[in-house]
Protein backbone atom coordinates (compact mmCIF):
# COMPACT_ATOMS: atom_id res chain seq x y z
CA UNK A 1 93.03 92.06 143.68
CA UNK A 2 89.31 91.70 143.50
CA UNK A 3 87.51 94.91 142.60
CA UNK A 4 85.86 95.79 145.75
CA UNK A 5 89.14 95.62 147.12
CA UNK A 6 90.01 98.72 145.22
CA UNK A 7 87.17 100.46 146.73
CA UNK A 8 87.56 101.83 150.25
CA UNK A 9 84.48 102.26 152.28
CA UNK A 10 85.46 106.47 153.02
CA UNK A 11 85.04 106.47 149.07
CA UNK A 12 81.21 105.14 148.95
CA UNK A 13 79.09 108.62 148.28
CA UNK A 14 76.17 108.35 146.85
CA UNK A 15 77.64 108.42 143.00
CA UNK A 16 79.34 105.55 143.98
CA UNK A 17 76.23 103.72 145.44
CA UNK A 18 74.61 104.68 142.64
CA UNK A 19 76.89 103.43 139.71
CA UNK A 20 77.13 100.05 141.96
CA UNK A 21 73.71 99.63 142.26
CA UNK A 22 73.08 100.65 138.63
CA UNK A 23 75.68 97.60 137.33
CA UNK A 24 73.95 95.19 139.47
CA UNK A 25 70.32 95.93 137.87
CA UNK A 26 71.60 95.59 134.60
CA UNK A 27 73.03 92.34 135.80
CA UNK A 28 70.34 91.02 137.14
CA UNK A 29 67.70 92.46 134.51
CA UNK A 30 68.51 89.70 132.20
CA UNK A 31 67.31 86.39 133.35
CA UNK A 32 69.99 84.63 132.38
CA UNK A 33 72.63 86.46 134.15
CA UNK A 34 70.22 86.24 137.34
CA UNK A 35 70.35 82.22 137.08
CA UNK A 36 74.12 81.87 136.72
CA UNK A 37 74.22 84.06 139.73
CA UNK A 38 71.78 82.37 142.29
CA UNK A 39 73.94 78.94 140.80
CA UNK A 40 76.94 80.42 142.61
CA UNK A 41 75.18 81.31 146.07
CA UNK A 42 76.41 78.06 147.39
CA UNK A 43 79.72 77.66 145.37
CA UNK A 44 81.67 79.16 143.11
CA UNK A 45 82.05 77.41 139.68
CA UNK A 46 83.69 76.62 136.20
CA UNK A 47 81.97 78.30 132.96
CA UNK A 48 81.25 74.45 131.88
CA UNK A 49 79.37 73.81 135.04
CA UNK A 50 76.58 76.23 135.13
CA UNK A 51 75.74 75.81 131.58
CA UNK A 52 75.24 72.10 132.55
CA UNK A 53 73.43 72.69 135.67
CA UNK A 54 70.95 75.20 133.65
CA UNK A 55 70.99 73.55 130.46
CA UNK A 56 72.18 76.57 128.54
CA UNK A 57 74.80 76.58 125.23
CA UNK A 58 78.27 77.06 126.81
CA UNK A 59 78.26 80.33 124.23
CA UNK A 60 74.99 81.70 126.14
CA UNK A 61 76.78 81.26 129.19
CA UNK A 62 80.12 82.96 128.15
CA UNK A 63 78.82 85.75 126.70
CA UNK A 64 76.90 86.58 130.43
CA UNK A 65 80.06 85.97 132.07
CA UNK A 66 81.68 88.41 129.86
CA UNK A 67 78.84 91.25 131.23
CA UNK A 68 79.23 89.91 134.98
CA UNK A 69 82.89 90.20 135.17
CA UNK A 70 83.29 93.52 133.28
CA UNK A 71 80.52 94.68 135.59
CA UNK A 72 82.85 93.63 138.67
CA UNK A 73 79.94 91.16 139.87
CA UNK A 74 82.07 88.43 139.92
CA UNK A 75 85.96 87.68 139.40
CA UNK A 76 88.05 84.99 137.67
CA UNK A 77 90.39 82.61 139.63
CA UNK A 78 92.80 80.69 137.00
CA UNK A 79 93.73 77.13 138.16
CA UNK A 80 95.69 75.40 135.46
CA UNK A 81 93.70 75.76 131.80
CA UNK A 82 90.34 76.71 133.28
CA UNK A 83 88.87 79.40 135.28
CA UNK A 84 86.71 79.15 138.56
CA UNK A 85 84.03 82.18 138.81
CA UNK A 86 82.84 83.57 142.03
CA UNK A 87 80.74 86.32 143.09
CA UNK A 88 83.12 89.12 143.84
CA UNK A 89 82.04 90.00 147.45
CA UNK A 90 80.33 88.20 150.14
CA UNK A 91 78.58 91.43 151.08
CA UNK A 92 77.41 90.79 147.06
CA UNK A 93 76.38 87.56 148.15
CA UNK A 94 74.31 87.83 151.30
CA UNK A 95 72.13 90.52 149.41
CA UNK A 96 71.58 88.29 146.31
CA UNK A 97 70.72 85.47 148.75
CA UNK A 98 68.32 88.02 150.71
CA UNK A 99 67.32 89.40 147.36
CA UNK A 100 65.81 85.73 146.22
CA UNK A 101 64.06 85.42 149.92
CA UNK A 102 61.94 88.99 149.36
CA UNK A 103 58.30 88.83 148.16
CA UNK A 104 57.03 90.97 145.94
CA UNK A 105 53.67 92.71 145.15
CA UNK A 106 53.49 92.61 141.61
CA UNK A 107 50.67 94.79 139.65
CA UNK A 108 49.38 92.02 137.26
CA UNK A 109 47.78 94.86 135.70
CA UNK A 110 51.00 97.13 135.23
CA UNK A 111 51.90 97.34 131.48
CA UNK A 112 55.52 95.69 131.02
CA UNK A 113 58.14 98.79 130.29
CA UNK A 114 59.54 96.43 127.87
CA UNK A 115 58.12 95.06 125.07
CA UNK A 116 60.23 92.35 123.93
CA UNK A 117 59.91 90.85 127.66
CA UNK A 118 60.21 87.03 127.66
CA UNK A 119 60.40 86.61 131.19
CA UNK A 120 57.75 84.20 132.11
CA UNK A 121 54.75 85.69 134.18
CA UNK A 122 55.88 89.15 133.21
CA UNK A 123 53.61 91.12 130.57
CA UNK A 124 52.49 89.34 127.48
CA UNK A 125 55.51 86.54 127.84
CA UNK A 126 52.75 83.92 128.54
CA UNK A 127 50.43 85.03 125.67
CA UNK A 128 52.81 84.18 122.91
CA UNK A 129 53.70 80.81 123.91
């Protein structure tokens, strides 16, 4: 059973919007994490493959898959000795494909609210290299 399965829409309130929504930005605040996802827009994928595709160690990748499926952002299908990820819901998946189409406004002058930020463009991530 996939996890949203276990959710029926009656049971939505707003704690429960708010816990989802919470998950995802934790997901997706790590740019790693946000990668492997937008690799499985199209397709859904072995562990193997996306650390190929975005040139990442296989243990990089494993430990963000850990975090994405304990978050219920994507579930495991087993077939044979490996196991095929894929986002969890489509409804998941039209949002993170909107998600990548939106344009932001970004306040280049806005200090970063974290310090150790290495995501490049973002505070003082350029500076250091």
């Amino acid at each position: 059973m996939r996890h949203t399965e276990a959710l029926c829409t009656d049971c939505r309130d707003d704690a429960t919007r708010s816990f989802v929504l919470n998950r995802l930005g934790r997901a997706l605040a790590d740019p790693t994490r946000s990668r492997l996802l937008m690799s499985w827009l199209e397709r859904s994928a072995y562990s193997t493959e996306p650390a190929r595709d975005l040139k990442l160690p296989r243990s990089n990748v494993a430990n963000r898959l850990v975090c994405l499926h304990d978050c219920g952002i994507v579930v495991t299908e087993p077939e044979g000795r490996r196991t095929r990820y894929e986002i969890a819901d489509p409804h998941l998946t039209r949002a993170l494909t909107a998600r990548a189409e939106v344009g932001l406004a970004v306040d280049e002058n806005a200090p970063c609210v974290d310090p150790a930020c290495s995501v490049p463009g973002c505070c003082n991530a350029e500076a250091g290299a």
